[in-house]
PDB file of N, CA and C in Angstrom:
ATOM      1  N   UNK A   1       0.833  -1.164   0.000  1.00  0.00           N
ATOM      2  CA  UNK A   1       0.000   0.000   0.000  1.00  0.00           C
ATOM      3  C   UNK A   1       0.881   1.231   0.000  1.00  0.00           C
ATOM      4  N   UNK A   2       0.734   2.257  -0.557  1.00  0.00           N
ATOM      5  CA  UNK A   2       0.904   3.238  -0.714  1.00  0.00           C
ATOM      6  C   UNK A   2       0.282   4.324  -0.255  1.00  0.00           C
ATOM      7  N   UNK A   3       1.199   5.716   0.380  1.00  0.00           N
ATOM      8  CA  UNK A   3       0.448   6.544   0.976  1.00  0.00           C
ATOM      9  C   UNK A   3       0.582   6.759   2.055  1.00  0.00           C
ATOM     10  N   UNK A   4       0.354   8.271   2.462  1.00  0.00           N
ATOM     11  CA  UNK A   4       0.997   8.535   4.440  1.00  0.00           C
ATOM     12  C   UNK A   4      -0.513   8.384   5.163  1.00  0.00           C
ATOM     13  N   UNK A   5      -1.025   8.151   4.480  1.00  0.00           N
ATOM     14  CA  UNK A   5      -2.234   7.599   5.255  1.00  0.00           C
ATOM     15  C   UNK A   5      -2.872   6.517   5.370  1.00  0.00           C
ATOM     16  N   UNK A   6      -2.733   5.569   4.477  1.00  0.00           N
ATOM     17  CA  UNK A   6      -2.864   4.239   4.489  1.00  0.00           C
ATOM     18  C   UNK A   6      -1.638   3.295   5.129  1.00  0.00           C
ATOM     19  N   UNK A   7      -0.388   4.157   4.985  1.00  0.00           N
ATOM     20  CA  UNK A   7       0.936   3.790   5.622  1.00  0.00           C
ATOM     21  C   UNK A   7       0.620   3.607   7.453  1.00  0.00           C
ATOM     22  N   UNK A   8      -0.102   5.033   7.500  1.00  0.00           N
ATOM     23  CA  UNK A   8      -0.120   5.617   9.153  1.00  0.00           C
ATOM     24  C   UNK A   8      -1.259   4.335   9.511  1.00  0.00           C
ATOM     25  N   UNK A   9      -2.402   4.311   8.751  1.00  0.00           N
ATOM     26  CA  UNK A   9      -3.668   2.837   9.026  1.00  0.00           C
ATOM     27  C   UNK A   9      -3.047   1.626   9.457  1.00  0.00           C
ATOM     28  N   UNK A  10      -1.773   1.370   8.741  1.00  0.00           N
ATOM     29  CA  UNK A  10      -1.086   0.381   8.545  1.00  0.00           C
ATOM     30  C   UNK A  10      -0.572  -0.156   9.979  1.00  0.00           C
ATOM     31  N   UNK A  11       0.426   1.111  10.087  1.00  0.00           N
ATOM     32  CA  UNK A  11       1.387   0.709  11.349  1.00  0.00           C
ATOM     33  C   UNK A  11       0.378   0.832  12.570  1.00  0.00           C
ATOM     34  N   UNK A  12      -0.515   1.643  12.907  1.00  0.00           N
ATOM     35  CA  UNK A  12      -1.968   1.544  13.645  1.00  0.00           C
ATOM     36  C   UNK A  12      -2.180   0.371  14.178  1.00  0.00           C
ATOM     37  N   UNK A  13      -2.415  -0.309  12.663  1.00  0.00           N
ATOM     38  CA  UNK A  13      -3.307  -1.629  12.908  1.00  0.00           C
ATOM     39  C   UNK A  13      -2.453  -2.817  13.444  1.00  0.00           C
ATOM     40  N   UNK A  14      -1.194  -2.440  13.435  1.00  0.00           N
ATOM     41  CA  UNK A  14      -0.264  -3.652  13.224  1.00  0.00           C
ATOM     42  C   UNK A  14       0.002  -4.485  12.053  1.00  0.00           C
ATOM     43  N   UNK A  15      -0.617  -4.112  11.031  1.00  0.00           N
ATOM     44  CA  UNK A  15      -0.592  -5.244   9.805  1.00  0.00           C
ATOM     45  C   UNK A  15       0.833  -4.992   8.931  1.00  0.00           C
ATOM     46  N   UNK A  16       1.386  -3.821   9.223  1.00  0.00           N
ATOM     47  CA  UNK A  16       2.451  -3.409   8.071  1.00  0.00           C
ATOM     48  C   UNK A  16       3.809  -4.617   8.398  1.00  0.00           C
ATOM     49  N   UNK A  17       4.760  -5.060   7.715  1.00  0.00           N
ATOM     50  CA  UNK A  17       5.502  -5.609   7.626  1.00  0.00           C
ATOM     51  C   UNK A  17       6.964  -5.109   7.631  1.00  0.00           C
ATOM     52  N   UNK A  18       6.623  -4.472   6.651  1.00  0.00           N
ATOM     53  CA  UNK A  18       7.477  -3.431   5.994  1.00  0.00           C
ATOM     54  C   UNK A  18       7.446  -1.763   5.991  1.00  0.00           C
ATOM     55  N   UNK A  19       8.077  -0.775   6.272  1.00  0.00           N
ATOM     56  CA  UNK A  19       7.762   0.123   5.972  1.00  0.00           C
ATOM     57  C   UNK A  19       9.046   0.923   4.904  1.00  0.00           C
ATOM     58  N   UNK A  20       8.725   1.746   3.671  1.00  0.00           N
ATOM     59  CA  UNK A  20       9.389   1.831   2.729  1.00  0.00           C
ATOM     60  C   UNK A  20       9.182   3.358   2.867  1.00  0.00           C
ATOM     61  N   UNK A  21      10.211   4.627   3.102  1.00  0.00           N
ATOM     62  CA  UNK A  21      10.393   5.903   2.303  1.00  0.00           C
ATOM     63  C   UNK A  21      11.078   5.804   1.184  1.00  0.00           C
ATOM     64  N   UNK A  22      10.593   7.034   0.717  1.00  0.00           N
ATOM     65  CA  UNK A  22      11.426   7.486  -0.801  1.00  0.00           C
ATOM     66  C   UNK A  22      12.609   8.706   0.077  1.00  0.00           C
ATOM     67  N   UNK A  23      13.784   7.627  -0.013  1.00  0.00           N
ATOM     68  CA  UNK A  23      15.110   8.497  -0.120  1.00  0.00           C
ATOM     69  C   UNK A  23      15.094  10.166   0.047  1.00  0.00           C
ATOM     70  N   UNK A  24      14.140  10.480  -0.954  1.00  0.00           N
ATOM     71  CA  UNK A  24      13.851  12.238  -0.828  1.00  0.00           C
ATOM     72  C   UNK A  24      13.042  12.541  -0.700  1.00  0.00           C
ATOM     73  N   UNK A  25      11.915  12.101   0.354  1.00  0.00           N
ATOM     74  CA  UNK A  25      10.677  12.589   0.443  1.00  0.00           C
ATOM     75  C   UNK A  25      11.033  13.749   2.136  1.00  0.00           C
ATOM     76  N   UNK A  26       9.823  13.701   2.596  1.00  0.00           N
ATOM     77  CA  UNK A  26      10.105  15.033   3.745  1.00  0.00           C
ATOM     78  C   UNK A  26      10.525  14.475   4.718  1.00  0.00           C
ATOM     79  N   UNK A  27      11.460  15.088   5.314  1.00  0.00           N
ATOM     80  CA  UNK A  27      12.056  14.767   6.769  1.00  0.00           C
ATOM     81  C   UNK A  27      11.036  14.438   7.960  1.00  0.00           C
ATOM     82  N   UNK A  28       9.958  15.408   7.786  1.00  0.00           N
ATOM     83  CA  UNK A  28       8.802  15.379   8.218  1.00  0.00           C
ATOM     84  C   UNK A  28       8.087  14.173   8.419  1.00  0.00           C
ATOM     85  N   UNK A  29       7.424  13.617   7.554  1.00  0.00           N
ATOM     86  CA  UNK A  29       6.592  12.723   7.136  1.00  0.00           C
ATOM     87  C   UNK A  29       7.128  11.465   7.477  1.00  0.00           C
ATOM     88  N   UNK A  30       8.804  11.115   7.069  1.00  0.00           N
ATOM     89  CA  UNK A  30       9.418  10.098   7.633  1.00  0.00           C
ATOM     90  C   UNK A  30       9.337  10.440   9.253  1.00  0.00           C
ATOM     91  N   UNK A  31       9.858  11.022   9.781  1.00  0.00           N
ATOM     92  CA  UNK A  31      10.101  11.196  11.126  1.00  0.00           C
ATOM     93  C   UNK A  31       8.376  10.382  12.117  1.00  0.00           C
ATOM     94  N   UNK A  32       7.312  10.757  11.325  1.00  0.00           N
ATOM     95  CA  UNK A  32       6.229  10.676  12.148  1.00  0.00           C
ATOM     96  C   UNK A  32       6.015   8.956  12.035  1.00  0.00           C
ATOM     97  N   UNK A  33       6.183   8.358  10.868  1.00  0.00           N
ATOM     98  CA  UNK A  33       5.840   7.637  10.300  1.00  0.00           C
ATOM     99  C   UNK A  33       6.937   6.156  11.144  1.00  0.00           C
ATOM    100  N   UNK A  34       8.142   6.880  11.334  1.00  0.00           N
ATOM    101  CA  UNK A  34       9.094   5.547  12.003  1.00  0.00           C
ATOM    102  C   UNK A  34       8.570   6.267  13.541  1.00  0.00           C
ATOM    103  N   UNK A  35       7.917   7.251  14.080  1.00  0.00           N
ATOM    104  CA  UNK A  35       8.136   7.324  15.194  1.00  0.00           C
ATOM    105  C   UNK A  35       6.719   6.585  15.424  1.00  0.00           C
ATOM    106  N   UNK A  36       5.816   6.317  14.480  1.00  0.00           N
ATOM    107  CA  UNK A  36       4.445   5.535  14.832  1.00  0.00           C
ATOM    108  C   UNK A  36       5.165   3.746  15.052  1.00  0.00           C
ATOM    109  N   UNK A  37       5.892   3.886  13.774  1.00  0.00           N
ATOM    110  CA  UNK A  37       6.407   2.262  13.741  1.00  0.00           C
ATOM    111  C   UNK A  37       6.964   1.663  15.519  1.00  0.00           C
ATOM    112  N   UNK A  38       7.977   2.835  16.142  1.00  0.00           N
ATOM    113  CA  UNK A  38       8.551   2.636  16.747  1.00  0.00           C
ATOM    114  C   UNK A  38       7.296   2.518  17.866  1.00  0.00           C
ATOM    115  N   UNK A  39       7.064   2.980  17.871  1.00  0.00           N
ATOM    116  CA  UNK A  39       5.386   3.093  19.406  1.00  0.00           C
ATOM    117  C   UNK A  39       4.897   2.114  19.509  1.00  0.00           C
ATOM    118  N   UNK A  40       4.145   1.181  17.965  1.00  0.00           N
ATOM    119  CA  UNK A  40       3.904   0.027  18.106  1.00  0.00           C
ATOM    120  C   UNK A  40       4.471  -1.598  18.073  1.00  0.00           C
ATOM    121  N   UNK A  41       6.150  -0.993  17.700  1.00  0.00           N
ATOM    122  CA  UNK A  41       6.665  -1.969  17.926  1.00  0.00           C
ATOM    123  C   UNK A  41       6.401  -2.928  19.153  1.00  0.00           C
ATOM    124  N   UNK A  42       5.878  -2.632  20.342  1.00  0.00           N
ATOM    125  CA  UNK A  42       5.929  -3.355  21.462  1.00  0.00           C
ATOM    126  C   UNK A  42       4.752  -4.331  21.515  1.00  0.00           C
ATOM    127  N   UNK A  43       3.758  -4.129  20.580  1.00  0.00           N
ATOM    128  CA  UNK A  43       2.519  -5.065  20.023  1.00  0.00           C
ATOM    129  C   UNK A  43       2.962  -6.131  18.797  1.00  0.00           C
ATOM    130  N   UNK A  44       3.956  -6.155  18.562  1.00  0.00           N
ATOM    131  CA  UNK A  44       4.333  -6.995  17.739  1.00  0.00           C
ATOM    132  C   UNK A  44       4.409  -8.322  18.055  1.00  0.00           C
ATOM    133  N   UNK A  45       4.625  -8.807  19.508  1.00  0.00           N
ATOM    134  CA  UNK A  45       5.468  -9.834  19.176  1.00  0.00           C
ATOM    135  C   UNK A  45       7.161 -10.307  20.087  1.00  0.00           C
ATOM    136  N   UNK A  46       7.145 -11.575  18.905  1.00  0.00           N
ATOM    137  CA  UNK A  46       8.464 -12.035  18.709  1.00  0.00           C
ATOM    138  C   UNK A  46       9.524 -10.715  18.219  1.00  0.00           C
ATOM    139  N   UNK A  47       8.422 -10.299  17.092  1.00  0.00           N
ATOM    140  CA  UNK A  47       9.239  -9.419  16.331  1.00  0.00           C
ATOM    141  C   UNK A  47       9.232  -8.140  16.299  1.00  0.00           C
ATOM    142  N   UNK A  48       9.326  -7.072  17.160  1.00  0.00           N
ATOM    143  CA  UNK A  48       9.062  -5.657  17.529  1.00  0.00           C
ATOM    144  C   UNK A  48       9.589  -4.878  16.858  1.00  0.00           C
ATOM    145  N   UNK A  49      10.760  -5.437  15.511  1.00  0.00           N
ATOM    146  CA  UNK A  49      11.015  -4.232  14.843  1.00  0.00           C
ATOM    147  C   UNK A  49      10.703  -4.042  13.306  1.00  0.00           C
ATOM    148  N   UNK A  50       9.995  -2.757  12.779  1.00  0.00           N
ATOM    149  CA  UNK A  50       9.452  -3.210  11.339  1.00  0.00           C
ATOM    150  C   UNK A  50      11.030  -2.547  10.981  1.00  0.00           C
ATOM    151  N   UNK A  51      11.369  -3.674   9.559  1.00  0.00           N
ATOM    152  CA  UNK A  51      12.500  -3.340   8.617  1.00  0.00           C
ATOM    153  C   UNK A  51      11.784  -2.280   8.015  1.00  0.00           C
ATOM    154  N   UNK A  52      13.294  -0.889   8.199  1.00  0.00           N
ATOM    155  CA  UNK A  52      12.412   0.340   7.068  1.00  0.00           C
ATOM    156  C   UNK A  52      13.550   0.177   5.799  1.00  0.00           C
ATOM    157  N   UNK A  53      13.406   0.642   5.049  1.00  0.00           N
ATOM    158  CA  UNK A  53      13.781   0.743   3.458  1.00  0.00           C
ATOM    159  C   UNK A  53      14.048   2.086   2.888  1.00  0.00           C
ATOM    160  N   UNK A  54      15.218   2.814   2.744  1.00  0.00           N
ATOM    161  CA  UNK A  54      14.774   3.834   2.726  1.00  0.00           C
ATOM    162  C   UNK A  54      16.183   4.212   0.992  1.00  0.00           C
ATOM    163  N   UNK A  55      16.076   2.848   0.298  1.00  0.00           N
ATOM    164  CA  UNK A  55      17.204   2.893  -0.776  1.00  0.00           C
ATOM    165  C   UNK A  55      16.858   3.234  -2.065  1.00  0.00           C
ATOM    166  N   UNK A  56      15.060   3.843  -2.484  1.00  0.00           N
ATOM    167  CA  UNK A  56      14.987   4.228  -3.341  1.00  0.00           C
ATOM    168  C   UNK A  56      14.562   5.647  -3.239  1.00  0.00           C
ATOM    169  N   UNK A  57      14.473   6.397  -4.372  1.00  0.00           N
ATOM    170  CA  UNK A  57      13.797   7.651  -4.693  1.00  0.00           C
ATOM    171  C   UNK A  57      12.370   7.804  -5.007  1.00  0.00           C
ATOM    172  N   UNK A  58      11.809   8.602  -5.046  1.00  0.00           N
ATOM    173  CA  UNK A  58      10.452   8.546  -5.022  1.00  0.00           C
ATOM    174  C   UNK A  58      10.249   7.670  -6.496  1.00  0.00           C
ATOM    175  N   UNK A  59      11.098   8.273  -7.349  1.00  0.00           N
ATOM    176  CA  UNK A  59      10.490   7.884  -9.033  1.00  0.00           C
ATOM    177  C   UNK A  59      11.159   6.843  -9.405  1.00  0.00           C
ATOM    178  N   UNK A  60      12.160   5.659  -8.446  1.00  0.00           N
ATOM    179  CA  UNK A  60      12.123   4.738  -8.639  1.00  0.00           C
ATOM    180  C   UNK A  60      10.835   3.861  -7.747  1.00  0.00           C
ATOM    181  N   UNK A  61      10.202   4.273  -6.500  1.00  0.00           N
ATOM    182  CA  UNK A  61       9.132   3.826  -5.762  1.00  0.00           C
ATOM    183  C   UNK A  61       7.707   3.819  -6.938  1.00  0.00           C
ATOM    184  N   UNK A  62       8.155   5.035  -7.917  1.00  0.00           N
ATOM    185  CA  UNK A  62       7.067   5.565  -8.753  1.00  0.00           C
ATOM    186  C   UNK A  62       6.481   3.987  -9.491  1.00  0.00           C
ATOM    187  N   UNK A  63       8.189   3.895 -10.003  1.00  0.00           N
ATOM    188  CA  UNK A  63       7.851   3.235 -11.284  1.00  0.00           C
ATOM    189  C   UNK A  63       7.714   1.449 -10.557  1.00  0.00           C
ATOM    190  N   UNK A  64       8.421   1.083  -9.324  1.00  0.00           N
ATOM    191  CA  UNK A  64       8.465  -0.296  -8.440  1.00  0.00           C
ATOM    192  C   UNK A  64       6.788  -0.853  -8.342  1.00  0.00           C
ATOM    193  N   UNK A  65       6.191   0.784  -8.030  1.00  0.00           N
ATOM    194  CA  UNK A  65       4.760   1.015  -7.470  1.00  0.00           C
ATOM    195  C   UNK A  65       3.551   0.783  -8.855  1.00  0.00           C
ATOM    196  N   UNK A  66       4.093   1.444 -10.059  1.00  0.00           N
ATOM    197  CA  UNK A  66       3.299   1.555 -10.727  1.00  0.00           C
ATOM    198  C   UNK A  66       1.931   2.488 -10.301  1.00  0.00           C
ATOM    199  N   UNK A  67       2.635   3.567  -9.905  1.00  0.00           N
ATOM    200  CA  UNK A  67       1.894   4.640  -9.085  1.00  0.00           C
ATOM    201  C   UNK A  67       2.643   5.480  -9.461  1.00  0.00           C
ATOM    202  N   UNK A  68       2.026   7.490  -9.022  1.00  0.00           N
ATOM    203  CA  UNK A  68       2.436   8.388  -8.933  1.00  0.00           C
ATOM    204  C   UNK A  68       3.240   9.064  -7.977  1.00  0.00           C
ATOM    205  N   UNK A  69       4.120   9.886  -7.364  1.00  0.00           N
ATOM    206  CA  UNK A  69       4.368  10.717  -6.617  1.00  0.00           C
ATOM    207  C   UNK A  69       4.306   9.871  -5.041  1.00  0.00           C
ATOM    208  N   UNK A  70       5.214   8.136  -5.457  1.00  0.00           N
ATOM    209  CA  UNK A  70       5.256   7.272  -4.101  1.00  0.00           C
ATOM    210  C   UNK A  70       6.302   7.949  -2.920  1.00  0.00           C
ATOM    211  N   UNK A  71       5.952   8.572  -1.975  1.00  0.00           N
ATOM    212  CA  UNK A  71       7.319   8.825  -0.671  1.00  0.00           C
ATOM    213  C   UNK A  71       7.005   7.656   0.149  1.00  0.00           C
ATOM    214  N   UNK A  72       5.666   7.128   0.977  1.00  0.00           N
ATOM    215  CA  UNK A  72       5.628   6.609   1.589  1.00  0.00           C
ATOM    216  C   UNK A  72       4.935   5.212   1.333  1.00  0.00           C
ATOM    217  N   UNK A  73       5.552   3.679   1.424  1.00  0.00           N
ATOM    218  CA  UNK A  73       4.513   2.703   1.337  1.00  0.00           C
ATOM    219  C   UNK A  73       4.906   1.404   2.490  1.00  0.00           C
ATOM    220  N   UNK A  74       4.126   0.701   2.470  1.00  0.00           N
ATOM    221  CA  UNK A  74       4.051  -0.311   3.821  1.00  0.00           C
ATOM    222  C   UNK A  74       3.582  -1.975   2.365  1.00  0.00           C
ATOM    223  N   UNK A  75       4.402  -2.990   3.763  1.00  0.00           N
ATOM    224  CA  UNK A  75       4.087  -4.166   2.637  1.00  0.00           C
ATOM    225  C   UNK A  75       3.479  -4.856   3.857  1.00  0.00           C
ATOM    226  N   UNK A  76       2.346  -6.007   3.431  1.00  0.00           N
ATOM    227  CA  UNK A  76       1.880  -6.583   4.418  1.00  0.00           C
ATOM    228  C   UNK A  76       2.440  -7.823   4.354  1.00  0.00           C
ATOM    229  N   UNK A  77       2.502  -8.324   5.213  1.00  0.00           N
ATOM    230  CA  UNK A  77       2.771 -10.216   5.449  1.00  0.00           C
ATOM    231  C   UNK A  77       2.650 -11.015   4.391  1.00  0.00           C
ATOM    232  N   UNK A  78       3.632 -11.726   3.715  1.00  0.00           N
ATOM    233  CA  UNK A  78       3.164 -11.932   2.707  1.00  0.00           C
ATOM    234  C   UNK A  78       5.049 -12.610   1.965  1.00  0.00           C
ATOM    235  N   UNK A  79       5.056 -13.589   1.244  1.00  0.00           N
ATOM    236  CA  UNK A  79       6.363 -14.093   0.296  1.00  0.00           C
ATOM    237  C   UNK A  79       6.685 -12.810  -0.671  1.00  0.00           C
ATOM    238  N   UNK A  80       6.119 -11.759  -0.892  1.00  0.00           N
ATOM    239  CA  UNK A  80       6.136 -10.763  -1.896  1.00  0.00           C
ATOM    240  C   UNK A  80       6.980  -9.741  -1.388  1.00  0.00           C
ATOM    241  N   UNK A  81       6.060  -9.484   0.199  1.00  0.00           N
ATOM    242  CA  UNK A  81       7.321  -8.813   0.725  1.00  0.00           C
ATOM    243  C   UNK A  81       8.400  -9.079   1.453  1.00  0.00           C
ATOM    244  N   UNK A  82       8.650 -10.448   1.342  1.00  0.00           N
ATOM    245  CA  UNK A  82      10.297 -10.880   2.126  1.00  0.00           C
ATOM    246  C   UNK A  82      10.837 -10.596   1.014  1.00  0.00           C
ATOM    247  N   UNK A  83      10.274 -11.194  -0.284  1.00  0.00           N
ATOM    248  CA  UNK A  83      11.262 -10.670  -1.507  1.00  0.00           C
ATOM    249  C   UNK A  83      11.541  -9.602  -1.530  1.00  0.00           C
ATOM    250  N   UNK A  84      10.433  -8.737  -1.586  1.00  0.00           N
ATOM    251  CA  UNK A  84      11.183  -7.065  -1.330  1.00  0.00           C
ATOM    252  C   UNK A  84      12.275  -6.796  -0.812  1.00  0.00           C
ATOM    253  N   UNK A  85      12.189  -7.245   0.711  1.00  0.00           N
ATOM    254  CA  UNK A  85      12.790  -6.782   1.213  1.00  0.00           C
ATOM    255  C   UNK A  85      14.653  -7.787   1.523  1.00  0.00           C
ATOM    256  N   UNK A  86      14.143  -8.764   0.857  1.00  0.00           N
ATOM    257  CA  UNK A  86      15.616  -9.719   0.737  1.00  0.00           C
ATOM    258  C   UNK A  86      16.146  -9.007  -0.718  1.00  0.00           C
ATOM    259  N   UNK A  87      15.566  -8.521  -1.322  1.00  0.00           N
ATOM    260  CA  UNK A  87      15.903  -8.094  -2.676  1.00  0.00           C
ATOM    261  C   UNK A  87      16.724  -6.053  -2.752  1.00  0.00           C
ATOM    262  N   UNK A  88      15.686  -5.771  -1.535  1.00  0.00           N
ATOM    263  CA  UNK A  88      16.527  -4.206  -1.225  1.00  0.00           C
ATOM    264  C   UNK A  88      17.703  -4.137  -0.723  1.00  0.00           C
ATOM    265  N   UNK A  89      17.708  -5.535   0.079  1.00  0.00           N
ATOM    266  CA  UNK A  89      19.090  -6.110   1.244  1.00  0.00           C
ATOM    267  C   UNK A  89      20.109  -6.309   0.201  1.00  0.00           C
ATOM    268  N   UNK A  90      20.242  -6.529  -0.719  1.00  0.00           N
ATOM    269  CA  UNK A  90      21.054  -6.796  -1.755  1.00  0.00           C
ATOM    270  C   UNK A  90      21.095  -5.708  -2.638  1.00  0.00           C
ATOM    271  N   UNK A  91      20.398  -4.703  -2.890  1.00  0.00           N
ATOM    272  CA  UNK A  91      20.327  -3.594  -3.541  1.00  0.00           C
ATOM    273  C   UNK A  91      21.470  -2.706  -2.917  1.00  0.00           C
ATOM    274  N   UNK A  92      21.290  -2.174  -1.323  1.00  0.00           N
ATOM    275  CA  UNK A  92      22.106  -1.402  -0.475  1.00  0.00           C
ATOM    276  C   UNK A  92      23.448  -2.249  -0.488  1.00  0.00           C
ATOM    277  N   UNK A  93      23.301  -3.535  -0.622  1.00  0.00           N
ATOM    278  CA  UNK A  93      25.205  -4.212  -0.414  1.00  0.00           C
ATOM    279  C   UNK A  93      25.681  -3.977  -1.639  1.00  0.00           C
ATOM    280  N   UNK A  94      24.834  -3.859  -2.537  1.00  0.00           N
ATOM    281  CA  UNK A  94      25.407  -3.794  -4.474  1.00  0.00           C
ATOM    282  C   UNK A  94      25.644  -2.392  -4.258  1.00  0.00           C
ATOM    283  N   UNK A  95      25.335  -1.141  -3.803  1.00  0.00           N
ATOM    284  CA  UNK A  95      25.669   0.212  -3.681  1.00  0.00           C
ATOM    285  C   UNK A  95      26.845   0.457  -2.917  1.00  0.00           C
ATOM    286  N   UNK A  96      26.753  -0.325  -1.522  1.00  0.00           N
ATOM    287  CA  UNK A  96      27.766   0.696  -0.658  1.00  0.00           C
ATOM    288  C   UNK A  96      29.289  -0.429  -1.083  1.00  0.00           C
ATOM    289  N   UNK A  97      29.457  -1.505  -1.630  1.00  0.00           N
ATOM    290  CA  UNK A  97      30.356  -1.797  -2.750  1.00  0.00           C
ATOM    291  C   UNK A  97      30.443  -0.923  -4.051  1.00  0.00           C
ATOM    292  N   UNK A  98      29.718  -0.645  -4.337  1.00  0.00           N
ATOM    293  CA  UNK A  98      30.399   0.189  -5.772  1.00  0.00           C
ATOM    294  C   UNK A  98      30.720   1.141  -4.673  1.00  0.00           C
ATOM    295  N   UNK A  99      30.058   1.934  -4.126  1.00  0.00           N
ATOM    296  CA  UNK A  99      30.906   2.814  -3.463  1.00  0.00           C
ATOM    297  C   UNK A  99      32.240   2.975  -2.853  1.00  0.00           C
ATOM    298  N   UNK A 100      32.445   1.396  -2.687  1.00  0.00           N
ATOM    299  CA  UNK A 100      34.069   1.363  -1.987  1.00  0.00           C
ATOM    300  C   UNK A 100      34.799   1.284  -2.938  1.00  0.00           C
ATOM    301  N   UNK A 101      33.877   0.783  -4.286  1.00  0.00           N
ATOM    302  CA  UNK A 101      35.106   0.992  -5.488  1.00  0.00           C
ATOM    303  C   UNK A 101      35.540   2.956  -5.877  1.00  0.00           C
ATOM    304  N   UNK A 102      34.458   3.191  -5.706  1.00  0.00           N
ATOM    305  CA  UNK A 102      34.548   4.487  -6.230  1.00  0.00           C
ATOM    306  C   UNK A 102      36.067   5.260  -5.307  1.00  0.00           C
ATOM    307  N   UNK A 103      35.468   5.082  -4.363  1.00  0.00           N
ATOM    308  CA  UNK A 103      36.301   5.543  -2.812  1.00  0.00           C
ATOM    309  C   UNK A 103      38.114   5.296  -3.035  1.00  0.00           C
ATOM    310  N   UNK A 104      38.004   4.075  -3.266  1.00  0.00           N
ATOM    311  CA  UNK A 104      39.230   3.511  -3.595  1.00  0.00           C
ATOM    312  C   UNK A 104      40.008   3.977  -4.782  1.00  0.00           C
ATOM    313  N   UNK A 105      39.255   3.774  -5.874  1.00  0.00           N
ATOM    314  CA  UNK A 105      39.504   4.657  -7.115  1.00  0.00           C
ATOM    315  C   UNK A 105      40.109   6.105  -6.535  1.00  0.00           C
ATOM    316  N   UNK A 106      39.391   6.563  -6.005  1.00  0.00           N
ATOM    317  CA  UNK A 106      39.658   8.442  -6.208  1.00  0.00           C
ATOM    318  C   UNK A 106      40.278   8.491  -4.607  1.00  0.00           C
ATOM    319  N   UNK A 107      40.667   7.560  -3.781  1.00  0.00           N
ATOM    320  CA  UNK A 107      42.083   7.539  -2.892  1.00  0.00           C
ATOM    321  C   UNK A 107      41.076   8.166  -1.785  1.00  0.00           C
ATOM    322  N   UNK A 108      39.628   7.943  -1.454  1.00  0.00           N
ATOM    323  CA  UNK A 108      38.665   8.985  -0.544  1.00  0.00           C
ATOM    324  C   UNK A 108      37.996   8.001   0.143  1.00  0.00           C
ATOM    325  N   UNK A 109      37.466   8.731   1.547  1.00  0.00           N
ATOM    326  CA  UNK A 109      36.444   7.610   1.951  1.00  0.00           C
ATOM    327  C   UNK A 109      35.613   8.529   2.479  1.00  0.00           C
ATOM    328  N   UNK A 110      34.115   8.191   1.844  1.00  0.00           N
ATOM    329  CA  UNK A 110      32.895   8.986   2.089  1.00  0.00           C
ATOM    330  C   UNK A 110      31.968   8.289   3.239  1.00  0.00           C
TER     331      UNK A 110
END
């Protein structure tokens, strides 16, 4: 689901799994949104912490989503979203490696 309001329903209800920002969306909006996650973490469970995601841009969320103008979305329980999220886990290790190539290349560490 998509949306800071179906996102906010989400973590509410307990059903979200996942919670996903867009990289450049508002400082704002994230801030409220992990500080809801974080509140209900203690109704969870075994598992009290939702994995957040925060490795794409809105207009790659756009096009993932097949939606418009995605900052905020939530995945529910489900084989679809472990893939997601086993699949972003490998996205961020494929980045902050090229990055050590880059780093290395130009004699820097960012």
């Amino acid at each position: 689901m998509a949306g800071f309001g179906k996102v906010e329903s989400a973590l509410r209800e307990g059903t979200a799994e996942v919670l996903i920002h867009a990289s450049d969306g508002a400082a704002d909006g994230i801030r409220k949104l992990d500080m809801l996650a974080r509140q209900n973490a203690g109704n969870r469970g075994a598992r009290p912490q939702i994995p957040v995601v925060t490795a794409l841009k809105s207009l790659e969320l756009d096009l993932a989503l097949t939606r418009s103008n995605v900052i905020h979305a939530a995945l529910l329980a489900g084989p679809a979203s472990r893939s997601f999220l086993s699949r972003s886990q490998m996205l961020v290790r494929y980045r902050m490696a090229d990055d050590d190539k880059i780093a290395e290349k130009h004699g820097q560490d960012f």
